[in-house]
Each structure stands twice: as structure tokens, then as C-alpha cells.
C-alpha atoms as a PDB file:
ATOM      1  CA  UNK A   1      17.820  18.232  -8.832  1.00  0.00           C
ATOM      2  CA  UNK A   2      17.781  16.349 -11.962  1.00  0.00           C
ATOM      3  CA  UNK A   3      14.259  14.467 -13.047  1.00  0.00           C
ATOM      4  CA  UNK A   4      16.326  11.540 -14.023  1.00  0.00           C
ATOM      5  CA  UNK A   5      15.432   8.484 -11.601  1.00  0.00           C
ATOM      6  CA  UNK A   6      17.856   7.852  -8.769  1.00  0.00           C
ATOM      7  CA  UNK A   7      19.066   4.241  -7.876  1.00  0.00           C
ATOM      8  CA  UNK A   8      16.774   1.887  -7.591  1.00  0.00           C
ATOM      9  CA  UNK A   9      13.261   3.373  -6.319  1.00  0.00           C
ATOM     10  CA  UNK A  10       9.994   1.601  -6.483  1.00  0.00           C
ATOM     11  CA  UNK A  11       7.068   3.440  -5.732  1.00  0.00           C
ATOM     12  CA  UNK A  12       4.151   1.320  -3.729  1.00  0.00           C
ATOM     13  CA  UNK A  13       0.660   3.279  -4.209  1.00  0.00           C
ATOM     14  CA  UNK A  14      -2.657   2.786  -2.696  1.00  0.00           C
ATOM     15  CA  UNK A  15      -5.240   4.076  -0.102  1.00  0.00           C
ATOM     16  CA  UNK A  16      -4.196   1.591   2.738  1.00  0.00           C
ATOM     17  CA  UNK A  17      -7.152   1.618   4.715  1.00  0.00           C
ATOM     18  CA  UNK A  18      -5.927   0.471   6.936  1.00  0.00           C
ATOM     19  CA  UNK A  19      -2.445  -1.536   6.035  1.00  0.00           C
ATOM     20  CA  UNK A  20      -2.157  -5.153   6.285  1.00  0.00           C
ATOM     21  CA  UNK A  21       0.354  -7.795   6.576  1.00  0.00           C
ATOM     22  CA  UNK A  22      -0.196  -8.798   3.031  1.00  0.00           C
ATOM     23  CA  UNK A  23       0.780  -4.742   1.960  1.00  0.00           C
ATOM     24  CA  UNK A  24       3.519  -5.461   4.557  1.00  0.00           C
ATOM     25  CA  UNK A  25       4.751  -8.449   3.084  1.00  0.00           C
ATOM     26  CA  UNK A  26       4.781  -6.684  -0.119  1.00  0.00           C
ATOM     27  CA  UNK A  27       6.642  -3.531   0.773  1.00  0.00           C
ATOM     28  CA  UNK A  28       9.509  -5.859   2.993  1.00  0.00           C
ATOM     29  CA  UNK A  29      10.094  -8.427  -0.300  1.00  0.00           C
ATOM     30  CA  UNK A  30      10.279  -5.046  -2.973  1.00  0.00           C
ATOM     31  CA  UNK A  31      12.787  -3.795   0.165  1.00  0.00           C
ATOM     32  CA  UNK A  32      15.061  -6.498  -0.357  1.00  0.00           C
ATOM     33  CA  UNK A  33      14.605  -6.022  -4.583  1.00  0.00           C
ATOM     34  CA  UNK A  34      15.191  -2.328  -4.855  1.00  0.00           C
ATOM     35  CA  UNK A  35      17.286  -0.103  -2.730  1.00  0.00           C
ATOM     36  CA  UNK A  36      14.514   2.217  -1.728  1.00  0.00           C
ATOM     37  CA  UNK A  37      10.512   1.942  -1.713  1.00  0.00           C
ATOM     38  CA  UNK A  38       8.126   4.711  -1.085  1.00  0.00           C
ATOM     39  CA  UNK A  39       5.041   4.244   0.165  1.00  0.00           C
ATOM     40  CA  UNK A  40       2.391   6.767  -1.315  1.00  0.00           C
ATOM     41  CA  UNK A  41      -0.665   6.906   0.866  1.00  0.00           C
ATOM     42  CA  UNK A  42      -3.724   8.533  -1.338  1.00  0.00           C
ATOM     43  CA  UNK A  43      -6.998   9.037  -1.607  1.00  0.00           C
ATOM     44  CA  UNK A  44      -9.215   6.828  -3.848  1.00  0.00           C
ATOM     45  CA  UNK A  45     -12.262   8.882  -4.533  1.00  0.00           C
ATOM     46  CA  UNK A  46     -14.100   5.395  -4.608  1.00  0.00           C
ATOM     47  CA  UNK A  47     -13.779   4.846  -1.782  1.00  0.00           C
ATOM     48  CA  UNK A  48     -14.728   6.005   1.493  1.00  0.00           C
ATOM     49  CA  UNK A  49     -12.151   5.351   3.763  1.00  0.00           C
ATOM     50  CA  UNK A  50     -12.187   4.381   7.503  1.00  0.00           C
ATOM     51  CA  UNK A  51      -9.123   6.270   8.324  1.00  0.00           C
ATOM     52  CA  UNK A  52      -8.246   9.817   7.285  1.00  0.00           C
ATOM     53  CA  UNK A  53      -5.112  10.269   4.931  1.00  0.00           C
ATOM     54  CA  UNK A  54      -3.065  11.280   8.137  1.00  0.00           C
ATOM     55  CA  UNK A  55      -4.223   8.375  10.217  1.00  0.00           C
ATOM     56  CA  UNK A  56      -3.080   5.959   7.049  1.00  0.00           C
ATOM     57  CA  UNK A  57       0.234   7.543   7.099  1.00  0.00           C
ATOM     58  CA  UNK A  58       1.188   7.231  10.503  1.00  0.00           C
ATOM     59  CA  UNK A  59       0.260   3.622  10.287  1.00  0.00           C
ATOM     60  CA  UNK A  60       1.865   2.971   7.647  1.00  0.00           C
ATOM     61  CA  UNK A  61       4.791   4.221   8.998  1.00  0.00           C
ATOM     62  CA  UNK A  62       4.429   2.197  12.206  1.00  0.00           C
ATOM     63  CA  UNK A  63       4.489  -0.727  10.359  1.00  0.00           C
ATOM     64  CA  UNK A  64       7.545  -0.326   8.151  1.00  0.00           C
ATOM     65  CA  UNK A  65       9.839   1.186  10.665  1.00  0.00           C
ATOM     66  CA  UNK A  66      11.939  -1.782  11.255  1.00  0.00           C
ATOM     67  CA  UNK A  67      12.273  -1.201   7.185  1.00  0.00           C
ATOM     68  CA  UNK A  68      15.396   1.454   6.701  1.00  0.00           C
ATOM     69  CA  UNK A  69      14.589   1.431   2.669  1.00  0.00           C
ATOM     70  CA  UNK A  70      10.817   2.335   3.186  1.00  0.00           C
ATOM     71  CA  UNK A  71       9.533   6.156   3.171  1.00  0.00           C
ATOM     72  CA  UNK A  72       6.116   6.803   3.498  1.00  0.00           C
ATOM     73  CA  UNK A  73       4.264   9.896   1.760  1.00  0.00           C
ATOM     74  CA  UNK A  74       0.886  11.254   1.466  1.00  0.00           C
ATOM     75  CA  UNK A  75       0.134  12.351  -1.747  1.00  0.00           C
ATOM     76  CA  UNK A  76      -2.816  13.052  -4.149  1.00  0.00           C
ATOM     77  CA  UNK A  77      -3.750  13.233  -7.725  1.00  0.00           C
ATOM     78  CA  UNK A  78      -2.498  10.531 -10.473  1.00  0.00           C
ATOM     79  CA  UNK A  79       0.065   8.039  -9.033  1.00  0.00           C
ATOM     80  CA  UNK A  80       2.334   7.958 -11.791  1.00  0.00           C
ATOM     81  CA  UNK A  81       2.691  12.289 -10.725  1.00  0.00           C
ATOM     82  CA  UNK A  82       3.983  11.041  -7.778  1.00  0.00           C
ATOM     83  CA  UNK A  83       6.179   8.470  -9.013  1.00  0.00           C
ATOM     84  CA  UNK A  84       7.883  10.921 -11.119  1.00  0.00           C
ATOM     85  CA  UNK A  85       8.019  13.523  -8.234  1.00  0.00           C
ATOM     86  CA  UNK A  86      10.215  11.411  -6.595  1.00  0.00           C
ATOM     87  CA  UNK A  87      12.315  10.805  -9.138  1.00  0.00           C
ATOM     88  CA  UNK A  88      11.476   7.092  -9.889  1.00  0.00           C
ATOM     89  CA  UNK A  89      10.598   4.897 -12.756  1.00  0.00           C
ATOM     90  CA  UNK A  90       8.904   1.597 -11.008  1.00  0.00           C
ATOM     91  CA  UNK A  91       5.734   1.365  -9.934  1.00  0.00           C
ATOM     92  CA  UNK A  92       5.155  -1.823  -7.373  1.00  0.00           C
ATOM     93  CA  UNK A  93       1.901  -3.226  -7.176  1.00  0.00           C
ATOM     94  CA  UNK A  94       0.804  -6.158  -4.966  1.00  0.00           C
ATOM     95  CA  UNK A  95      -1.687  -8.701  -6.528  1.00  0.00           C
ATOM     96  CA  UNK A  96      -3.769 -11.282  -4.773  1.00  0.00           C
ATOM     97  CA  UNK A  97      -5.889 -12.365  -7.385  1.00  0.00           C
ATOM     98  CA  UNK A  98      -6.786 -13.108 -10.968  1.00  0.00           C
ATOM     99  CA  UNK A  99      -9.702 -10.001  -9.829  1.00  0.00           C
ATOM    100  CA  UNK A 100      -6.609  -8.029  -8.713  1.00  0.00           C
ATOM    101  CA  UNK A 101      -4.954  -8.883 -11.624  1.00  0.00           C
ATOM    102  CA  UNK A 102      -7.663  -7.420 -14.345  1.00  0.00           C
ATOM    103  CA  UNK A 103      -7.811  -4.712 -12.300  1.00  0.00           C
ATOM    104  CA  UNK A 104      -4.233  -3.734 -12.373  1.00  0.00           C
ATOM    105  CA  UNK A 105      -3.820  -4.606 -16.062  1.00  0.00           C
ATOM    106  CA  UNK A 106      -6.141  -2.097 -17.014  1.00  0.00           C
ATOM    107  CA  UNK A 107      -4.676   0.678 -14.775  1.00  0.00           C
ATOM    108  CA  UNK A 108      -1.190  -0.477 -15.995  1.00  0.00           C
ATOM    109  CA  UNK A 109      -2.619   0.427 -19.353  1.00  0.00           C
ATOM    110  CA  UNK A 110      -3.289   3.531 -18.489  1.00  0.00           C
ATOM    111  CA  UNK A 111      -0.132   4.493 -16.495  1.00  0.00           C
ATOM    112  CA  UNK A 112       1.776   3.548 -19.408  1.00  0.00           C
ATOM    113  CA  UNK A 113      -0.732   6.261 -21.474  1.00  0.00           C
ATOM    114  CA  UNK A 114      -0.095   8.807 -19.135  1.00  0.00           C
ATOM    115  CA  UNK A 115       4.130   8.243 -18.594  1.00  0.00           C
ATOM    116  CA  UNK A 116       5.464   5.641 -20.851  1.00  0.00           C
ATOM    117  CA  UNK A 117       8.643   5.752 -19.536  1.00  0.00           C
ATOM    118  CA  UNK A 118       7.362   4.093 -15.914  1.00  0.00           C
ATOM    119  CA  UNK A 119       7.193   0.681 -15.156  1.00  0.00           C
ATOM    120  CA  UNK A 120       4.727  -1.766 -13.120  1.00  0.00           C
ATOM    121  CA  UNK A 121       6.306  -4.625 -11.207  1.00  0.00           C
ATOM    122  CA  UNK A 122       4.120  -7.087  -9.593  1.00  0.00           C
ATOM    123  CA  UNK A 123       4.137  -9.077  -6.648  1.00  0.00           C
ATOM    124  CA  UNK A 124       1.927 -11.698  -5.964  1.00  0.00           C
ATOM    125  CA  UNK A 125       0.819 -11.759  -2.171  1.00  0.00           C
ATOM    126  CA  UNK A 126       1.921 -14.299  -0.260  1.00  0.00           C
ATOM    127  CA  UNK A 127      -0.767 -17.289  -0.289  1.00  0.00           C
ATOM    128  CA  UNK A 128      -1.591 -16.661   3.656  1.00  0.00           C
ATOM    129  CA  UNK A 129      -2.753 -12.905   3.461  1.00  0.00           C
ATOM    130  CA  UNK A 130      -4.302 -13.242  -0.513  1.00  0.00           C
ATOM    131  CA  UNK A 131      -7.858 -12.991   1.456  1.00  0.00           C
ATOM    132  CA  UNK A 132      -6.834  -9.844   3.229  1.00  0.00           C
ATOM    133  CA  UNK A 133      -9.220  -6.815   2.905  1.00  0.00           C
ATOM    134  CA  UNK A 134     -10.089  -3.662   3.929  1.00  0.00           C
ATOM    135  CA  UNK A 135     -14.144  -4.903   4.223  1.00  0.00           C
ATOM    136  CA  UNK A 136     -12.895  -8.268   5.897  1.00  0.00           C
ATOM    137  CA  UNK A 137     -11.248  -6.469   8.654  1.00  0.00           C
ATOM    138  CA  UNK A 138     -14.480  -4.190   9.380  1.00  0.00           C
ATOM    139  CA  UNK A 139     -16.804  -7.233   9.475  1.00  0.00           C
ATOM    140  CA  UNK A 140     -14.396  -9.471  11.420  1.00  0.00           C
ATOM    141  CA  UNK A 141     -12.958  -6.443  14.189  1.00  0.00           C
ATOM    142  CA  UNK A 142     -16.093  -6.450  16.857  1.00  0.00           C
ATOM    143  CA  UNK A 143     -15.916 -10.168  17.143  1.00  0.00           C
ATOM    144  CA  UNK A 144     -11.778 -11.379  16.849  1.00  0.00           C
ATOM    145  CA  UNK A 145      -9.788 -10.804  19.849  1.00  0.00           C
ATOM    146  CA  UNK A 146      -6.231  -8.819  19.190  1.00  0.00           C
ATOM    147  CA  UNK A 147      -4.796 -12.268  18.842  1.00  0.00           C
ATOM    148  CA  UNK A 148      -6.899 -13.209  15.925  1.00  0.00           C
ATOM    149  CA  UNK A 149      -6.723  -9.776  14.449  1.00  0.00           C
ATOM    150  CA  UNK A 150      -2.351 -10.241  14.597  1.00  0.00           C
ATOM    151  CA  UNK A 151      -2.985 -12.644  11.875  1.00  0.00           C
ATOM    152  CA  UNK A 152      -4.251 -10.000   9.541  1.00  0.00           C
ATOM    153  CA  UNK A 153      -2.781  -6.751   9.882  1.00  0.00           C
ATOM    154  CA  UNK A 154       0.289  -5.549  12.396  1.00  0.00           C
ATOM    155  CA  UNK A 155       0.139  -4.779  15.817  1.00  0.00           C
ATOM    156  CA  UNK A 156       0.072  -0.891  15.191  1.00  0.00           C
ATOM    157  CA  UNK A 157      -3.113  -1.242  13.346  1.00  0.00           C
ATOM    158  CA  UNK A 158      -5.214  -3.339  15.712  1.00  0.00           C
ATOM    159  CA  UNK A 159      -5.694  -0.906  18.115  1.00  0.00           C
ATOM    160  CA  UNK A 160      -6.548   1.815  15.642  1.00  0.00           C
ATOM    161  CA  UNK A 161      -9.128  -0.299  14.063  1.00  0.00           C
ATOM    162  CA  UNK A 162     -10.606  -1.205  17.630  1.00  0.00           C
ATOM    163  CA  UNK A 163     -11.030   2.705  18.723  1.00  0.00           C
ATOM    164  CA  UNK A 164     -11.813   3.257  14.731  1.00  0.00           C
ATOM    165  CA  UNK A 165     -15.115   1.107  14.565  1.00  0.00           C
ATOM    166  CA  UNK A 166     -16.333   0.882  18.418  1.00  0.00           C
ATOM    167  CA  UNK A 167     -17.088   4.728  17.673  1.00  0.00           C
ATOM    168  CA  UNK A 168     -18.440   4.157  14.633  1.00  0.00           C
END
């Protein structure tokens, strides 16, 4: 297998805990941009995630089935390792904003340090899920009903999320 990049391949990183419908909308608008988009579900040692790595994954991949051009992937270690393990040059990064935006600049900076030949493409979120977060949902989960919760991440996730912080 050659290590040159195949087609068009974007490579969407990030912890995903747990996915939204603003990732979503992100991963389905690169779909229709490139011909095939991985989804790399890591671990952010930052953070400390609600779901496991394997939990992410399979929710991830609940949530882009309908999506033929989406794989997703565990992985761990640097992202732009990843990006080059499967054989891709892009790296797709959702923004949603101007704090987003300094944030990725700076890691941009360094991805380029570390592989200069790899790219960053963003895309912004759409306007309706730019508040979308990872602490929103845990505040806002014991008191929205499933049809509230719809409006923030896909139907996959709610019910994960429910089981996920009733326990906790």
C-alpha cells in the first residue's frame, strides 16, 4: 500500500462526547465535499469523558449510517498520525466560534509543525447547533424530555445520555 493519499479523504478528529447534530451536520456537508470522511474518535487527555472510547464509536456510527462516505475509527495518539495512517492529507475541523476558532488556529499551527504536507479545512457550524456542547447536554439531560433533547444531538444518542447520567 502506497503512503500517497487516496482520492479525496478528509479526516474529522475529536473526542465526541457524546456526538451532536452540529458534528453531524459537519461530517454530512464534508460528505458531499470529499468522497470519503473518517471519523477518528480519540481520547483528549483533558478531558474526562462521559462515554468510554467504545461507547463514542458506536454512536458515532449510529449517527452517520445513513452516510455511505463516512467510516468511523478509534484511534489514539497525535491526530495528524492518524490522518496519515489512513492515507489522507485533509484534516476537517468544525468551528462554532471566534473561541473555536483561536483554538483551532493554534493547533493548526502545530499540525502543520508536525506534517506539513496536511491540510485543515474548516467548516463553520451551522448557526442553529453553534451553542452545542458536551457540558450543555449534561446540565440540560435530567430536565428536557427526548423531544427537546432531538434538537441537540440524534436520536441514537439520547438514550445513551439518559442511562449515561441517571447512573451517574
Amino acid at each position: 500500500m502506497s503512503d500517497q493519499p487516496t482520492g479525496r479523504t478528509a479526516v474529522y478528529t475529536g473526542s465526541f462526547d457524546p456526538v451532536t447534530l452540529g458534528h453531524l451536520d459537519v461530517i454530512s456537508r464534508a460528505s458531499r465535499i470529499f468522497d470519503r470522511i473518517v471519523v477518528g474518535v480519540g481520547i483528549n487527555p483533558d478531558k474526562h469523558p462521559l462515554f468510554d472510547q467504545d461507547e463514542r464509536v458506536r454512536l458515532v456510527e449510529a449517527a452517520v449510517a445513513p452516510l455511505d462516505n463516512v467510516d468511523v475509527q478509534r484511534f489514539d495518539g497525535l491526530s495528524v498520525t492518524f490522518v496519515r495512517d489512513q492515507r489522507a492529507h485533509v484534516v476537517l475541523r468544525g468551528v462554532r466560534s471566534l473561541t473555536d476558532i483561536e483554538a483551532e488556529f493554534t493547533m493548526t499551527l502545530a499540525n502543520r509543525m508536525l506534517d506539513p504536507e496536511i491540510e485543515t479545512v474548516f467548516l463553520m457550524a451551522d448557526a442553529q447547533y453553534s451553542h452545542i456542547s458536551s457540558s450543555l447536554l449534561k446540565q440540560i439531560t435530567p430536565l428536557a424530555d427526548d423531544e427537546a433533547l432531538l434538537k441537540f444531538v440524534p436520536a441514537p444518542v439520547v438514550d445513551a445520555l439518559r442511562t449515561k447520567l441517571m447512573r451517574a
